[in-house]
PDB file of N, CA and C in Angstrom:
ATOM      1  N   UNK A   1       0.840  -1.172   0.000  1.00  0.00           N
ATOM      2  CA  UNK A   1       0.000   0.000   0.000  1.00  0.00           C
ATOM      3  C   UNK A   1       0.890   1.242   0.000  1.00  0.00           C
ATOM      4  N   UNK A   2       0.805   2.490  -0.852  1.00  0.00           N
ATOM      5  CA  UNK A   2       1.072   3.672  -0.703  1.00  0.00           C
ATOM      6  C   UNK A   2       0.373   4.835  -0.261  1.00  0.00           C
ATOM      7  N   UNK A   3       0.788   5.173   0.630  1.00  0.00           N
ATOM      8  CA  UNK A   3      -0.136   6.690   1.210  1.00  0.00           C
ATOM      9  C   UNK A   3       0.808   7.981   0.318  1.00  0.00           C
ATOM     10  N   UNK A   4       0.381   8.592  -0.280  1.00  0.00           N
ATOM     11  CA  UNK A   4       1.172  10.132  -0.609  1.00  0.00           C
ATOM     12  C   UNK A   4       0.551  11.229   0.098  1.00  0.00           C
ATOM     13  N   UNK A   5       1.632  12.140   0.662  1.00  0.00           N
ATOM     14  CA  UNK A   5       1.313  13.033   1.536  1.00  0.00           C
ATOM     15  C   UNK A   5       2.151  14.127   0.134  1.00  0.00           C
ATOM     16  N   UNK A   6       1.183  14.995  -0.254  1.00  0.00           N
ATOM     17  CA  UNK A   6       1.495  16.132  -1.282  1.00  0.00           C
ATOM     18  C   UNK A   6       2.970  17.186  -0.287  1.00  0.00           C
ATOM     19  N   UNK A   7       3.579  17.474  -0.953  1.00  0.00           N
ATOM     20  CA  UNK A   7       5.092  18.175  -0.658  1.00  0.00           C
ATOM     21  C   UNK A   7       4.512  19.105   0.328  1.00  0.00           C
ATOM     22  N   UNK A   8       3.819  19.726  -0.328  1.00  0.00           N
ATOM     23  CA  UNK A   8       2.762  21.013   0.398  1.00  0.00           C
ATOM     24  C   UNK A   8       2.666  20.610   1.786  1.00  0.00           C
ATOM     25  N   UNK A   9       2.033  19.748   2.125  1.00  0.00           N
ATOM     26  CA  UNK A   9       1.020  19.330   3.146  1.00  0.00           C
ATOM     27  C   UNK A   9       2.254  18.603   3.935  1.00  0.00           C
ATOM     28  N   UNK A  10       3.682  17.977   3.760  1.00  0.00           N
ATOM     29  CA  UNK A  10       4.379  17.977   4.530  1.00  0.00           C
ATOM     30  C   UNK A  10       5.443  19.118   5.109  1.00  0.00           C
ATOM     31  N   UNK A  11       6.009  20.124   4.066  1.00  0.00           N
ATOM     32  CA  UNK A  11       6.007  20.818   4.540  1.00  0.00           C
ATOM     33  C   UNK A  11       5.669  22.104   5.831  1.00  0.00           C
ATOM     34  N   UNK A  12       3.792  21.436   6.030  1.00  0.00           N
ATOM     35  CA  UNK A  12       3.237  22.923   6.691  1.00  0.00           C
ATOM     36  C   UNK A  12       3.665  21.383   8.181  1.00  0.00           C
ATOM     37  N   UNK A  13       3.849  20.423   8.104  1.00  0.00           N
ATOM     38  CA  UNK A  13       4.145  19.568   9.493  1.00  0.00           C
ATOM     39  C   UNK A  13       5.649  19.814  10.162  1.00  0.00           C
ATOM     40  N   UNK A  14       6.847  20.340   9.191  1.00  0.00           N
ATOM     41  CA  UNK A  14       7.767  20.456   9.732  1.00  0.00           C
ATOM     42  C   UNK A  14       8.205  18.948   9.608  1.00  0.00           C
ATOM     43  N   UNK A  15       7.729  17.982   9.181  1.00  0.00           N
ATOM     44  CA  UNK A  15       8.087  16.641   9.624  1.00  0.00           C
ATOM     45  C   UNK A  15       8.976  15.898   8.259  1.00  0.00           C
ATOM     46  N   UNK A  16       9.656  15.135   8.231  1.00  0.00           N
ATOM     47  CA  UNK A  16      10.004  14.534   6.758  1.00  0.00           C
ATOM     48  C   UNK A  16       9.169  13.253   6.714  1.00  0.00           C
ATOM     49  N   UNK A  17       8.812  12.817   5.820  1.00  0.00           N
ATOM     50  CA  UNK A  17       8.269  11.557   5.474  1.00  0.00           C
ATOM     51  C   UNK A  17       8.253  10.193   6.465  1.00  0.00           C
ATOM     52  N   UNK A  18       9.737  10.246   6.496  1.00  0.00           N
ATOM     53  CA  UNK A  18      10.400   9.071   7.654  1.00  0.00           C
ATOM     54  C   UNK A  18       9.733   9.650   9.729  1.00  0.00           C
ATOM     55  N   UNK A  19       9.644  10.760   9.088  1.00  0.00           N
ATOM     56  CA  UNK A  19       9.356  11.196  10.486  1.00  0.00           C
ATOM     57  C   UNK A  19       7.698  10.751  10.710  1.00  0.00           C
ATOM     58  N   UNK A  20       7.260  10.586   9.856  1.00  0.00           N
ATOM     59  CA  UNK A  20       5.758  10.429   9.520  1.00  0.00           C
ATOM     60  C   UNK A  20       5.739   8.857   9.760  1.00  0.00           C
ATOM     61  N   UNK A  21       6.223   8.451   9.294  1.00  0.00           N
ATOM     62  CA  UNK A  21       6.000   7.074   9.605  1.00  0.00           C
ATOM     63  C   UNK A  21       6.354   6.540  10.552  1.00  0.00           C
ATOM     64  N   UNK A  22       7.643   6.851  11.309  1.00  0.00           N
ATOM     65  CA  UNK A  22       8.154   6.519  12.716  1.00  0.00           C
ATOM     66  C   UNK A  22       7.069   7.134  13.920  1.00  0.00           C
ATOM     67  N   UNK A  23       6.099   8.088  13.588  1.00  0.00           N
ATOM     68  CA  UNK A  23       5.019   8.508  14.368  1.00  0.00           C
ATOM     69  C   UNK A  23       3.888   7.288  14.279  1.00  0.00           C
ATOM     70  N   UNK A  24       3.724   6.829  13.107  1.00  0.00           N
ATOM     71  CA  UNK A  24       2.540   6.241  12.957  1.00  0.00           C
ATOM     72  C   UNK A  24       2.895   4.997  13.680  1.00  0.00           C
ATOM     73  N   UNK A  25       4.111   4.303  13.190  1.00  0.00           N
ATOM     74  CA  UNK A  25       4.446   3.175  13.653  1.00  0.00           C
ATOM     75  C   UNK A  25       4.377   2.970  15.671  1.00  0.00           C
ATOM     76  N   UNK A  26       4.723   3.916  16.023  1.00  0.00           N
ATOM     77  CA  UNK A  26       4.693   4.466  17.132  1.00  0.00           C
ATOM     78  C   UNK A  26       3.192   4.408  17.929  1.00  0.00           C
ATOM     79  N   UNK A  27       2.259   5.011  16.817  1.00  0.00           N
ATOM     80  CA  UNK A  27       0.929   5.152  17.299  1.00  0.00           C
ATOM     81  C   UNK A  27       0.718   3.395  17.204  1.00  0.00           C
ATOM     82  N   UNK A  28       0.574   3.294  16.033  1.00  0.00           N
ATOM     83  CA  UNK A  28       0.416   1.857  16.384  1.00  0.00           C
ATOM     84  C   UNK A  28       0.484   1.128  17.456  1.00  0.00           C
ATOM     85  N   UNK A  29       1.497   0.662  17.519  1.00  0.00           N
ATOM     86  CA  UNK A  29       2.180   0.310  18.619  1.00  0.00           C
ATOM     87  C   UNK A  29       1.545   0.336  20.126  1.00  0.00           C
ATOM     88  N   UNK A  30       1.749   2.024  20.063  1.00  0.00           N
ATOM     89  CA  UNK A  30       0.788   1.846  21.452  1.00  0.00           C
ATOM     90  C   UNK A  30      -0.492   1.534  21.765  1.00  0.00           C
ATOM     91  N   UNK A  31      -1.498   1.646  20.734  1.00  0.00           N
ATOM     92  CA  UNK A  31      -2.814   1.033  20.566  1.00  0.00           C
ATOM     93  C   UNK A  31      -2.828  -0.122  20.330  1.00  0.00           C
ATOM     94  N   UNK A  32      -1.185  -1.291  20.721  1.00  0.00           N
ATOM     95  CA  UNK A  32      -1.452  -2.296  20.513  1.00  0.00           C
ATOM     96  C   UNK A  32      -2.095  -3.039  19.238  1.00  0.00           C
ATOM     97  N   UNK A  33      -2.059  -2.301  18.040  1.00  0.00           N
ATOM     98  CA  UNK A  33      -2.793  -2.855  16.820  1.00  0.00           C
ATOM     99  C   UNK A  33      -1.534  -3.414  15.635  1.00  0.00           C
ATOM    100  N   UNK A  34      -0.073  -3.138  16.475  1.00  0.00           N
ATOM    101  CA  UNK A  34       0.857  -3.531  15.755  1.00  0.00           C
ATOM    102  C   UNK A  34       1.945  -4.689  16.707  1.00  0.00           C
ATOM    103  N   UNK A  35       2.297  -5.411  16.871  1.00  0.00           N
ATOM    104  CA  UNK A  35       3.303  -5.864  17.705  1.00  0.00           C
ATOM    105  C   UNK A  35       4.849  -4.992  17.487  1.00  0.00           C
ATOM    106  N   UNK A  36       6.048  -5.173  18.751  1.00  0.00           N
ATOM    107  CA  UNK A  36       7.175  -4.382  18.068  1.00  0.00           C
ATOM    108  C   UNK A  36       7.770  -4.518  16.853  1.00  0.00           C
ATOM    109  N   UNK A  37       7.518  -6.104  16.700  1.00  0.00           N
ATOM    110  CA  UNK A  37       8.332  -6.779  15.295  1.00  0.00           C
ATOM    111  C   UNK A  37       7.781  -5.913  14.018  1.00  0.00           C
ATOM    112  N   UNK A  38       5.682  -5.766  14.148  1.00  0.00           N
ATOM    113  CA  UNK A  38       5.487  -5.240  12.992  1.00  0.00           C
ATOM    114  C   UNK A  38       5.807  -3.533  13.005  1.00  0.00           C
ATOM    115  N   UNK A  39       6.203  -2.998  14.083  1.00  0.00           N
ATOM    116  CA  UNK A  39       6.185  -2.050  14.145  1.00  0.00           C
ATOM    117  C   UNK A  39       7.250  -1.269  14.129  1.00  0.00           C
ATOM    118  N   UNK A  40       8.075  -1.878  14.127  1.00  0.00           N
ATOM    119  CA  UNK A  40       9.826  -1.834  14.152  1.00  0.00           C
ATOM    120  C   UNK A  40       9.986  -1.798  12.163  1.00  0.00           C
ATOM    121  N   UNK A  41       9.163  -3.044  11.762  1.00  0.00           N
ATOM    122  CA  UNK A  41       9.692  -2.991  10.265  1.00  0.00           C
ATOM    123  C   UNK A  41       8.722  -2.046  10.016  1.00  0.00           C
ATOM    124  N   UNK A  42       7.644  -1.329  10.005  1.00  0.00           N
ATOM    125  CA  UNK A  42       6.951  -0.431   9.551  1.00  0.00           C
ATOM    126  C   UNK A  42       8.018   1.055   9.668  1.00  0.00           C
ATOM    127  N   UNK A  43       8.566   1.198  10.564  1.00  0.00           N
ATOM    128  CA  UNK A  43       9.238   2.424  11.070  1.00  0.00           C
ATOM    129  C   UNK A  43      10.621   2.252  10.232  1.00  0.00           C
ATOM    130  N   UNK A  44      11.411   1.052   9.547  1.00  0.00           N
ATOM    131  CA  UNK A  44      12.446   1.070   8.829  1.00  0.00           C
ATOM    132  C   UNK A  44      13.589   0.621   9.764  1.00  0.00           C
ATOM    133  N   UNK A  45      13.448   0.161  11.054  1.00  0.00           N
ATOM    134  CA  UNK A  45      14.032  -0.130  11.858  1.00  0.00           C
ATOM    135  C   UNK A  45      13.957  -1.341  12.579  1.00  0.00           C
ATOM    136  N   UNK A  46      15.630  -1.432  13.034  1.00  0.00           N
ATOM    137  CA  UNK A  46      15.700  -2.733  13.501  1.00  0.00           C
ATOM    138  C   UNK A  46      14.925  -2.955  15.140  1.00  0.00           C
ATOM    139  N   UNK A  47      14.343  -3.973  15.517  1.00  0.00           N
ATOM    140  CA  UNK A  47      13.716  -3.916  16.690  1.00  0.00           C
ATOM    141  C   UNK A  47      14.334  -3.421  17.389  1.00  0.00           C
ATOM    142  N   UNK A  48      15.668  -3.202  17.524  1.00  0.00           N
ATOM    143  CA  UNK A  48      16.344  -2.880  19.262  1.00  0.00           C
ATOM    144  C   UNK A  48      16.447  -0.906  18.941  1.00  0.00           C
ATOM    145  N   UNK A  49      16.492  -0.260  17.816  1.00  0.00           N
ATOM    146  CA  UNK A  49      16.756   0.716  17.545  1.00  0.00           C
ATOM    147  C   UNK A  49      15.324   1.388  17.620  1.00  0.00           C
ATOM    148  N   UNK A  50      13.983   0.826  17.280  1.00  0.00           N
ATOM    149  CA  UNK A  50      13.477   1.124  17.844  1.00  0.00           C
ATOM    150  C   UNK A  50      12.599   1.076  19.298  1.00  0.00           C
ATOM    151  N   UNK A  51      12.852  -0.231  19.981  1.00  0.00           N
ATOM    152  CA  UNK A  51      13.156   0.247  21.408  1.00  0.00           C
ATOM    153  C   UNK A  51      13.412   1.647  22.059  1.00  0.00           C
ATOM    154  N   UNK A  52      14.662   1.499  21.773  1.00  0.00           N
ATOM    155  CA  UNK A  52      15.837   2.954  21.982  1.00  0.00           C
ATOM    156  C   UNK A  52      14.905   4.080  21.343  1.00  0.00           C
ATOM    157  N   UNK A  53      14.464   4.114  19.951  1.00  0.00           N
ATOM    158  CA  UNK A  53      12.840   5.261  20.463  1.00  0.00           C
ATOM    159  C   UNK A  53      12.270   5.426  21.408  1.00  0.00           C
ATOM    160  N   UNK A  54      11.595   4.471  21.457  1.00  0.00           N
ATOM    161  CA  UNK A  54      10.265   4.061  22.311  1.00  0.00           C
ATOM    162  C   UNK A  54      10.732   4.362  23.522  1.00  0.00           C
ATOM    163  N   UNK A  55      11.688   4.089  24.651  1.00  0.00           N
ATOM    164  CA  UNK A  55      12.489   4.367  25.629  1.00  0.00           C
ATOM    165  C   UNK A  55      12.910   6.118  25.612  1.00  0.00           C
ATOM    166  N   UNK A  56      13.455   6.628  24.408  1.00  0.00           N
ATOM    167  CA  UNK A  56      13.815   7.556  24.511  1.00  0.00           C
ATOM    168  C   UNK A  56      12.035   9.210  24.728  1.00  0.00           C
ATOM    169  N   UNK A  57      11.668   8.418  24.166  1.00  0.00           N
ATOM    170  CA  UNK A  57      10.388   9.173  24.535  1.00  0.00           C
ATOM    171  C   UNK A  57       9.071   8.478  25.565  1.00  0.00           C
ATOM    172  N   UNK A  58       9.642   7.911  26.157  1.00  0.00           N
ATOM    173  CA  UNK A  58       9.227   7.315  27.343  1.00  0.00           C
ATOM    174  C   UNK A  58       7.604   6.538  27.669  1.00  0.00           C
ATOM    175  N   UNK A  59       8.390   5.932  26.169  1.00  0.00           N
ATOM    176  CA  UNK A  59       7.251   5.052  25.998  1.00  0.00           C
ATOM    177  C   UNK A  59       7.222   3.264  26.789  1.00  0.00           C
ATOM    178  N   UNK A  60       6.779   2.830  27.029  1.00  0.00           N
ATOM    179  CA  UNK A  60       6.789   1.185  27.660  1.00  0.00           C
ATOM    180  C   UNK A  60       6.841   0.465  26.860  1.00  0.00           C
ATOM    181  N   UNK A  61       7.240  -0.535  26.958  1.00  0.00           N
ATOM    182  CA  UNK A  61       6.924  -1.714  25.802  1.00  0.00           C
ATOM    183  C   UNK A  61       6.513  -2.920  26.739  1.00  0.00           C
ATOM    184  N   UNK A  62       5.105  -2.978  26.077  1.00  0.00           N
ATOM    185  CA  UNK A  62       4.436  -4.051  26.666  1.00  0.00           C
ATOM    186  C   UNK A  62       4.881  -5.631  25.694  1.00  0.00           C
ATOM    187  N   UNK A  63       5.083  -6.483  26.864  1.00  0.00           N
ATOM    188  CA  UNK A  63       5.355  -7.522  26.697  1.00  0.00           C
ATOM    189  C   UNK A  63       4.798  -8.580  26.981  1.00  0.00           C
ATOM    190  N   UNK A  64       4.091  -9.377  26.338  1.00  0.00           N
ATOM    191  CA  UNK A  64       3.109  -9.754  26.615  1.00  0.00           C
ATOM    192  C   UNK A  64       3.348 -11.551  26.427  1.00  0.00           C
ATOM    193  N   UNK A  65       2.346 -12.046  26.690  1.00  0.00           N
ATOM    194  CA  UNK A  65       2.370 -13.354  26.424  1.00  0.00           C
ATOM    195  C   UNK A  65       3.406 -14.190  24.774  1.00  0.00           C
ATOM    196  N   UNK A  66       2.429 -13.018  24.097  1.00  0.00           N
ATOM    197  CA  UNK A  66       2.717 -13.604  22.703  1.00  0.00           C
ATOM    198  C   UNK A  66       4.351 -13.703  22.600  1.00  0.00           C
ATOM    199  N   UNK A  67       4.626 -12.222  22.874  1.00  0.00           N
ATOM    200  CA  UNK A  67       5.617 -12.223  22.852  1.00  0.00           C
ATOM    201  C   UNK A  67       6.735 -13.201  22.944  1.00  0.00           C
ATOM    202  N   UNK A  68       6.854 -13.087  24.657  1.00  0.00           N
ATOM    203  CA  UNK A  68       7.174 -14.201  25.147  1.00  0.00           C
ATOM    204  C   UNK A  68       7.426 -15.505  24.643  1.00  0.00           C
ATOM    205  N   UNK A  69       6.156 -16.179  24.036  1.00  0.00           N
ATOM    206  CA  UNK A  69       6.773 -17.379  23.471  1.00  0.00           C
ATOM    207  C   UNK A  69       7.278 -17.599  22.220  1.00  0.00           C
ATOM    208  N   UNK A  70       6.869 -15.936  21.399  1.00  0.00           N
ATOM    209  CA  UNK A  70       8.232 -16.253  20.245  1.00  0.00           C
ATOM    210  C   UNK A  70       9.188 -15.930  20.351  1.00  0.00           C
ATOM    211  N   UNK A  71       9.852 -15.431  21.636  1.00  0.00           N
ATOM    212  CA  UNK A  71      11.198 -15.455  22.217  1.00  0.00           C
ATOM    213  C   UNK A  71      11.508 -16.952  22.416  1.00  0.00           C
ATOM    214  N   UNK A  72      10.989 -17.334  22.957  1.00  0.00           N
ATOM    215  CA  UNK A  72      10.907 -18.944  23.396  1.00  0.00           C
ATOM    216  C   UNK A  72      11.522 -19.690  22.307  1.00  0.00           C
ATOM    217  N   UNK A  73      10.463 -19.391  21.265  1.00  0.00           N
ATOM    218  CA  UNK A  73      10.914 -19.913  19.926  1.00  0.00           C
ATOM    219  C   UNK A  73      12.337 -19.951  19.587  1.00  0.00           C
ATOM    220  N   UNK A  74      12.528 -19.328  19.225  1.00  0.00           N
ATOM    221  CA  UNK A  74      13.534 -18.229  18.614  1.00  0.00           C
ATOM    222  C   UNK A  74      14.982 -19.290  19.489  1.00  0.00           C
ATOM    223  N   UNK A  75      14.690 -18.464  20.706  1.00  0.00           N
ATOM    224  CA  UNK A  75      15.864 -19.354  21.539  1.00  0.00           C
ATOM    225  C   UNK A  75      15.601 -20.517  21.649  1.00  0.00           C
ATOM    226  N   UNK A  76      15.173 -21.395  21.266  1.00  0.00           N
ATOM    227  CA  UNK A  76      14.770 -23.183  20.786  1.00  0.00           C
ATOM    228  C   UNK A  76      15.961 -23.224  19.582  1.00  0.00           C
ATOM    229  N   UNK A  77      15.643 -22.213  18.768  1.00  0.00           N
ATOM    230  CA  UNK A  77      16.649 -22.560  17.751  1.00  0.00           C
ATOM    231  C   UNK A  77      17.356 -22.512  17.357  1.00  0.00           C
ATOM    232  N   UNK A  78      18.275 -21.915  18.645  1.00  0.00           N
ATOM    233  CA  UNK A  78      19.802 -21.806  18.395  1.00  0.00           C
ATOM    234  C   UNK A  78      19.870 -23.009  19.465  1.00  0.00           C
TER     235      UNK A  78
END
């Protein structure tokens, strides 16, 4: 999917494009409608870098069950 935001209309935000999306990804996130994994690749970033967002503007990262056991996973397979 592509969203276009006209030059104009980013301009009057002060924001760049990337900045636009690291917000949304963000919103996401906290409404819980994204997990970090999807929300990390939505933002162009690697999960731990955006952490270090999320932290830096003092956001929480909820961790939840799901989570959890695809950590589980994950470390199964090494």
């Amino acid at each position: 999917m592509v969203i276009e935001i006209s030059d104009n209309l980013l301009q009057k935000t002060g924001l760049t494009s990337k900045d636009i999306v690291l917000k949304l990804a963000i919103m996401l996130f906290q409404e819980e409608r994204m997990t970090l994994a999807q929300a990390s690749k939505l933002a162009g970033l690697h999960q731990f870098q955006f952490q270090k967002v999320l932290t830096q503007k003092g956001i929480s990262i909820h961790y939840g069950e799901t989570e959890l056991k695809r950590d589980l996973e994950t470390i199964k397979q090494f």
